[in-house]
C-alpha atoms as a PDB file:
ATOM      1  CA  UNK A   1     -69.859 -44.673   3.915  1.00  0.00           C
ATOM      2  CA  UNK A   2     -66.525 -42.844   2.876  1.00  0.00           C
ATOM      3  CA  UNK A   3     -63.488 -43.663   4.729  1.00  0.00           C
ATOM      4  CA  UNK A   4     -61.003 -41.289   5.567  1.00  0.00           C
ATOM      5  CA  UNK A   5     -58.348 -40.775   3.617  1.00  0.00           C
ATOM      6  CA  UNK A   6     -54.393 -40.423   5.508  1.00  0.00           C
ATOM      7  CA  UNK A   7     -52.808 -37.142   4.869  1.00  0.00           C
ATOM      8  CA  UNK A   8     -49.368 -35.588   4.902  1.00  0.00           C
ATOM      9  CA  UNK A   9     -48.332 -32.322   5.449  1.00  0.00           C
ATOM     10  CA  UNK A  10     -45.829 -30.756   3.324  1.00  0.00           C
ATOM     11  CA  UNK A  11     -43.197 -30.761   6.428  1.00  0.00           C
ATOM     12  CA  UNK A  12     -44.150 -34.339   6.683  1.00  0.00           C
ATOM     13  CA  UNK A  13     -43.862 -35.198   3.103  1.00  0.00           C
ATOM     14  CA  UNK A  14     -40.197 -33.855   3.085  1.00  0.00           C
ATOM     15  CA  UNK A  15     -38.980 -35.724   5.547  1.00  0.00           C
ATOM     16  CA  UNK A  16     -40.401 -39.150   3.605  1.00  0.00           C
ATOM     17  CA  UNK A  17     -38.710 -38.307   0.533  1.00  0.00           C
ATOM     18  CA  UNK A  18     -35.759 -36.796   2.772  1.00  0.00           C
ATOM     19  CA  UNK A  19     -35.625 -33.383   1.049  1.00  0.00           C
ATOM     20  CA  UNK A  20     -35.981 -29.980   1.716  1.00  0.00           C
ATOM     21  CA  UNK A  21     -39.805 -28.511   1.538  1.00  0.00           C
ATOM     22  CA  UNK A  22     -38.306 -26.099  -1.230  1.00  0.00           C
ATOM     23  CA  UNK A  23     -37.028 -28.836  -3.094  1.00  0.00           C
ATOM     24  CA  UNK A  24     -40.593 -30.695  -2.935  1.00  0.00           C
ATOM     25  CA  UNK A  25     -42.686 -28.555  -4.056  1.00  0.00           C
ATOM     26  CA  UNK A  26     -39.798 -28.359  -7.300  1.00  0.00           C
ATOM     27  CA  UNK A  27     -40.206 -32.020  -7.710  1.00  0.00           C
ATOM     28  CA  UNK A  28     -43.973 -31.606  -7.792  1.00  0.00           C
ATOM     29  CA  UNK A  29     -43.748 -28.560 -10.106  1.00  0.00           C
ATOM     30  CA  UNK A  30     -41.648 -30.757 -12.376  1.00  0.00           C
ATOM     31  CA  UNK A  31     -43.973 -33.733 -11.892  1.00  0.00           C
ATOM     32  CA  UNK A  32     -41.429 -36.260 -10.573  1.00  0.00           C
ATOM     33  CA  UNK A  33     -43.391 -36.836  -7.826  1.00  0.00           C
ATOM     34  CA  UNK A  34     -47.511 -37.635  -7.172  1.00  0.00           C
ATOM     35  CA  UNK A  35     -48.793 -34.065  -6.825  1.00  0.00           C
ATOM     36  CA  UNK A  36     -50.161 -32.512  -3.576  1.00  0.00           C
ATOM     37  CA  UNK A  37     -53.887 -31.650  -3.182  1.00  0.00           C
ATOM     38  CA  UNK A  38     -55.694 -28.378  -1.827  1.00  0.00           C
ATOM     39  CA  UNK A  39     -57.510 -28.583   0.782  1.00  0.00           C
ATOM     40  CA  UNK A  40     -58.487 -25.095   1.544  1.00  0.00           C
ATOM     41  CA  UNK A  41     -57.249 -21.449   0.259  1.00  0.00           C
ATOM     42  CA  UNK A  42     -53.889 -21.856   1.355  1.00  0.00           C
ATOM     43  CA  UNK A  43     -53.460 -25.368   2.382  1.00  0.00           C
ATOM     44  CA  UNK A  44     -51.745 -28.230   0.307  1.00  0.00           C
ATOM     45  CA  UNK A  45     -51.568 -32.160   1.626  1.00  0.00           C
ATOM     46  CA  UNK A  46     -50.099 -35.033  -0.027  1.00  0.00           C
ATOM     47  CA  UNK A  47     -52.109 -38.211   0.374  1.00  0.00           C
ATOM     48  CA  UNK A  48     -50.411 -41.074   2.019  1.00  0.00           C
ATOM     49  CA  UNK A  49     -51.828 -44.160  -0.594  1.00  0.00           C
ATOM     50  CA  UNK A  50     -49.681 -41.786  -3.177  1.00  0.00           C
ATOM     51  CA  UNK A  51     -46.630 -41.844  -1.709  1.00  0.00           C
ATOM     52  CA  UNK A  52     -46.804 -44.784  -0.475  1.00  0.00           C
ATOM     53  CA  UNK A  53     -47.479 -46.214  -4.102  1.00  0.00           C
ATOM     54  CA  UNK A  54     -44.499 -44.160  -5.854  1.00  0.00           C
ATOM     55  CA  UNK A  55     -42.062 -45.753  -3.353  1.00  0.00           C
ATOM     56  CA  UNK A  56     -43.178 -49.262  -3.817  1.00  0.00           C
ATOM     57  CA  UNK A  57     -43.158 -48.986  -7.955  1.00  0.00           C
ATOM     58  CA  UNK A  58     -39.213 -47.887  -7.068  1.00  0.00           C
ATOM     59  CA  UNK A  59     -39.648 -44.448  -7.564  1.00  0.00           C
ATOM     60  CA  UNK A  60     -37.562 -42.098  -6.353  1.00  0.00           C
ATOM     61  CA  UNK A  61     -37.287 -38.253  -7.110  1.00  0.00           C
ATOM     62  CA  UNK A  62     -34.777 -37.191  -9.941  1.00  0.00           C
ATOM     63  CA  UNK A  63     -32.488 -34.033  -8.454  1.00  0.00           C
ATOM     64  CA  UNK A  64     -31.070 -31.618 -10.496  1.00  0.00           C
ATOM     65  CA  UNK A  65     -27.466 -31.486  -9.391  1.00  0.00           C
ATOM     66  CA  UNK A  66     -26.675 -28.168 -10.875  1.00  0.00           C
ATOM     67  CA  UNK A  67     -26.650 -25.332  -8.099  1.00  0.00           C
ATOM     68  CA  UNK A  68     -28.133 -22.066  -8.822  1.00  0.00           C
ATOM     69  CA  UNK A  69     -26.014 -19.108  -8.584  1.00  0.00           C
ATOM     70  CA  UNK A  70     -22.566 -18.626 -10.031  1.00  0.00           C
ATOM     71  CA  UNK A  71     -20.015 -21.464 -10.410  1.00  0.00           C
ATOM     72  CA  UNK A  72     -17.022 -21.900  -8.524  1.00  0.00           C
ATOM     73  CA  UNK A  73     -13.615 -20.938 -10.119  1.00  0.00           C
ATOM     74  CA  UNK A  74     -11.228 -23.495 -10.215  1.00  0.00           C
ATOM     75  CA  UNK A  75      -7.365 -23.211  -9.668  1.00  0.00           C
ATOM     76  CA  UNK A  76      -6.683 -22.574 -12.818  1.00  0.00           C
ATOM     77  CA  UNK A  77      -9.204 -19.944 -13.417  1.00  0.00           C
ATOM     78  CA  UNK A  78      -8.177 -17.966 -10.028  1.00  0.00           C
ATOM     79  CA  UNK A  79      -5.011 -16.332 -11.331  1.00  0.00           C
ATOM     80  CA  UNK A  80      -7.217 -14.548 -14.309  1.00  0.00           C
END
């Protein structure tokens, strides 16, 4: 007999690896975190045993720390 296997939603995946649900689905994209699965047409889940795994090997996701979007001018750079 198959057990079931524990789910999490994308909102509730987000708040595990305390980012935004834009910024997961980037982390998935660039594969620094498990993947989610489909589970219908428009319906992704990320299974519990998966996350639960990457946290416990020490993982945590890489962020990019450049924003998008044009940089900031600095003091010196205002007066040109």
């Amino acid at each position: 007999m198959n057990s079931p296997v524990e789910t999490a939603s994308t909102t509730e995946t987000a708040k595990i690896y305390k980012v935004s649900v834009r910024q997961l689905f980037n982390l998935a994209k660039a594969k620094q975190i498990p993947p989610p699965v489909r589970v219908g047409k428009r319906r992704l889940v990320w299974l519990v045993s998966d996350i639960q795994d990457f946290l416990r090997a020490g993982g945590t996701p890489a962020f990019n720390a450049r924003r998008s979007g044009r940089p900031r001018k600095t003091q010196d750079q205002e007066g040109v």
